[in-house]
C-alpha atoms as a PDB file:
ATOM      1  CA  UNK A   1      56.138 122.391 149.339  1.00  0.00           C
ATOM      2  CA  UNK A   2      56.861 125.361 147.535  1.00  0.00           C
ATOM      3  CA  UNK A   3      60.713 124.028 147.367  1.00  0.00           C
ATOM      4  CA  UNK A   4      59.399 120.815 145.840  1.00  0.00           C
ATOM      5  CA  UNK A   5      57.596 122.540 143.207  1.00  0.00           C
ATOM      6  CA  UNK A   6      60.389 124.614 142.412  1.00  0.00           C
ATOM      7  CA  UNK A   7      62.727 122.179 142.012  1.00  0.00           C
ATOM      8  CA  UNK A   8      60.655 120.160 140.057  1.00  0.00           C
ATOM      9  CA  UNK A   9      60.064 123.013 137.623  1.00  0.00           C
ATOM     10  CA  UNK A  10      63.535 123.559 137.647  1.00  0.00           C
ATOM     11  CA  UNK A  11      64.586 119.650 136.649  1.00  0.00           C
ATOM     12  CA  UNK A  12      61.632 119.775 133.951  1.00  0.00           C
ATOM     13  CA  UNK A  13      62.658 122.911 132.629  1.00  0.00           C
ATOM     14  CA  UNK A  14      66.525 122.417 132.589  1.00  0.00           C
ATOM     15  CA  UNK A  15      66.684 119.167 129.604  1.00  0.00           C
ATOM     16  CA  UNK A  16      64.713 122.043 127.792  1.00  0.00           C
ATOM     17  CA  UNK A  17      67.377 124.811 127.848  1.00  0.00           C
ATOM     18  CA  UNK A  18      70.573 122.325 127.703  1.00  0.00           C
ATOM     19  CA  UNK A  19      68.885 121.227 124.158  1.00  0.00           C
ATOM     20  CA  UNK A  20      68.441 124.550 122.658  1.00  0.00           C
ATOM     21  CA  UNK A  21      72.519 125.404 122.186  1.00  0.00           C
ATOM     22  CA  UNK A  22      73.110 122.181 120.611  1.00  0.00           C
ATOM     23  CA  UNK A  23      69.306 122.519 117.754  1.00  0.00           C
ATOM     24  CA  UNK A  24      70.610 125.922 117.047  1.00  0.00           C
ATOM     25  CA  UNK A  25      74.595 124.808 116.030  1.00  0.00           C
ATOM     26  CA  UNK A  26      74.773 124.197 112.240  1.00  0.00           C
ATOM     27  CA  UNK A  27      75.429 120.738 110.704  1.00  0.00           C
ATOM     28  CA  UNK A  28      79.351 120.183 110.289  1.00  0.00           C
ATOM     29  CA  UNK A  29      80.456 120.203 106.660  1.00  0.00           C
ATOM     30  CA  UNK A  30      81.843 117.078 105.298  1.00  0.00           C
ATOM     31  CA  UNK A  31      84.887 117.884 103.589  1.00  0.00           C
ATOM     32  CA  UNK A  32      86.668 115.732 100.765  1.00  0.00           C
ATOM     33  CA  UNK A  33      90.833 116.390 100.964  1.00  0.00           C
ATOM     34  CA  UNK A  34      93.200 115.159  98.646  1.00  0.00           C
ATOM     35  CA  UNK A  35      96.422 114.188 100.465  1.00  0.00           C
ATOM     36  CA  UNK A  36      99.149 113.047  97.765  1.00  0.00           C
ATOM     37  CA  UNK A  37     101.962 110.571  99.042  1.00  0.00           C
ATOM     38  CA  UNK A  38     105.201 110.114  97.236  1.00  0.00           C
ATOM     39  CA  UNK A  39     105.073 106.161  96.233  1.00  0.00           C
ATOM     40  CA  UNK A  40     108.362 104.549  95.453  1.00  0.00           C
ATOM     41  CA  UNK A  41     108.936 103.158  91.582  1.00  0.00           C
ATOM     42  CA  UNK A  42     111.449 101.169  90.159  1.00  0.00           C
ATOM     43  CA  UNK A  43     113.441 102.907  88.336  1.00  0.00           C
ATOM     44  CA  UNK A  44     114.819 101.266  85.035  1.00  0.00           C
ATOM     45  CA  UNK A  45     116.403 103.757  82.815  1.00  0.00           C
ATOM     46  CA  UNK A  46     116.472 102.499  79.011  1.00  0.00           C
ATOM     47  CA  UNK A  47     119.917 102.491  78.532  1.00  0.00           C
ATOM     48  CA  UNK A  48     119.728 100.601  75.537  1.00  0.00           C
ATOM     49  CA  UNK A  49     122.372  97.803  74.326  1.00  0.00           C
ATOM     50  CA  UNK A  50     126.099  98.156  75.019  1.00  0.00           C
ATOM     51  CA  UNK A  51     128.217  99.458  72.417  1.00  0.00           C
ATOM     52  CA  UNK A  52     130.592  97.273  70.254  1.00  0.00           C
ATOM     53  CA  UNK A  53     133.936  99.059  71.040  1.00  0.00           C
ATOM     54  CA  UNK A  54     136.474  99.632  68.177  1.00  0.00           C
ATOM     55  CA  UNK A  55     139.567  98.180  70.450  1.00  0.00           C
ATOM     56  CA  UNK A  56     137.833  94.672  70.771  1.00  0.00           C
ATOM     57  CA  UNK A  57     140.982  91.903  71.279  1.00  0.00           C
ATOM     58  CA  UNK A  58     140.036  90.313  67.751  1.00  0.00           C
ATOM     59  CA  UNK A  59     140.029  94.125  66.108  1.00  0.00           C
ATOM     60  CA  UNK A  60     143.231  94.414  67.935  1.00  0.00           C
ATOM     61  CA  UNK A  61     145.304  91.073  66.463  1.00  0.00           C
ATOM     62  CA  UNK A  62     144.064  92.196  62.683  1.00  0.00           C
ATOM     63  CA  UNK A  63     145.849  95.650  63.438  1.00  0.00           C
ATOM     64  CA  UNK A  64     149.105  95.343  61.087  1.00  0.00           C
ATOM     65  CA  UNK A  65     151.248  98.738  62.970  1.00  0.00           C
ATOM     66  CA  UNK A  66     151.555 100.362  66.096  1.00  0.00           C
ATOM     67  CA  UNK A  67     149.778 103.201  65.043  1.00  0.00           C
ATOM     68  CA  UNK A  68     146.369 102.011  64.086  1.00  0.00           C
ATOM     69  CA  UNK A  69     146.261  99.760  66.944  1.00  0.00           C
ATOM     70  CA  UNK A  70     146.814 103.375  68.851  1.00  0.00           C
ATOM     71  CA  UNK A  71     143.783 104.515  66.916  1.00  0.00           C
ATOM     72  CA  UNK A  72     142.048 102.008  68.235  1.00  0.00           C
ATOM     73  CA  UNK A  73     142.768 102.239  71.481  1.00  0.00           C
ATOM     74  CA  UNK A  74     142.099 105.839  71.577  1.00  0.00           C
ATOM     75  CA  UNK A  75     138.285 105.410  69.551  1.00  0.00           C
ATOM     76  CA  UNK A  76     137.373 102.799  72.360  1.00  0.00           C
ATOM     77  CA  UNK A  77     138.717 104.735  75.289  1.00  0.00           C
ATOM     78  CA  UNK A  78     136.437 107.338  73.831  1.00  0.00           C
ATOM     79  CA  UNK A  79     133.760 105.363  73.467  1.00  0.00           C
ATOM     80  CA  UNK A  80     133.971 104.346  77.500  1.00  0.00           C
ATOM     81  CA  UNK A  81     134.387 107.290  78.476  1.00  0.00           C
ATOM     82  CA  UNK A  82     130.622 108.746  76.821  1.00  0.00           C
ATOM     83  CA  UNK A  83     128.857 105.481  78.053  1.00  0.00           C
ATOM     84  CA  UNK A  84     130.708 106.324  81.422  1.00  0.00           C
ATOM     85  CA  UNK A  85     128.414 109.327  81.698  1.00  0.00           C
ATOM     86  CA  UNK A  86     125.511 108.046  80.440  1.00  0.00           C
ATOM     87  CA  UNK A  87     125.338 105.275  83.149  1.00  0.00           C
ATOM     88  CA  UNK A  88     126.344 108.064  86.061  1.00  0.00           C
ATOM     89  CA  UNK A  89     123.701 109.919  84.283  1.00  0.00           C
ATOM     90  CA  UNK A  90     121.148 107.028  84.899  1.00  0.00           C
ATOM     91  CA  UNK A  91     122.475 106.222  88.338  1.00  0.00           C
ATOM     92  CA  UNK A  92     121.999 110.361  89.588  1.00  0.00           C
ATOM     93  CA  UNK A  93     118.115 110.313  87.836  1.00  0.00           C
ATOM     94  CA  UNK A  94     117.287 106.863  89.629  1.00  0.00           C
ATOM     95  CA  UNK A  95     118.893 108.886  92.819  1.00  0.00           C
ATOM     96  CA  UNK A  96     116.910 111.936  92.529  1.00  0.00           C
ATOM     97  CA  UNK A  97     120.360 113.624  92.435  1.00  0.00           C
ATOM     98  CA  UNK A  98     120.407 116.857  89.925  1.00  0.00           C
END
């Protein structure tokens, strides 16, 4: 009998003492984080309109020597050349290339 009442005691007691580690933990703390994710944007450079080029065919049959048509020439291939490496310029920030 005295086992009985022990035991008894015992499963009584025991809910008791499992419950008092868990009232005496603190609260957990919600915390807010901020987690920033690259999001992919078209990317449309302003490149602006094309250039009229000094060499165009009609520019070229008003040319009266072989010299100014040279000139002319020359000016446009100049001219392709800097809009050359503005569009490679667009093309490597679109890229992400420095």
């Amino acid at each position: 009998m005295k086992r009985l009442l022990i035991v008894a005691c015992l499963a009584a007691v025991s809910p008791m003492l499992a419950a008092c580690p868990a009232a005496t933990l603190p609260e957990p703390k919600l915390q807010t984080q901020i987690v920033q994710v690259p999001v992919p944007v078209a990317c449309r450079p302003n490149l602006g309109p094309d250039p009229s080029y000094p060499d165009a065919d009609e520019a070229l049959a008003r040319v009266t020597d072989i010299y100014a048509g040279t000139q002319l020439l020359v000016a446009g291939r100049k001219l392709r050349i800097a809009r050359e490496g503005e569009l490679k310029a667009a093309l490597q920030g679109c890229a992400g290339a420095q």
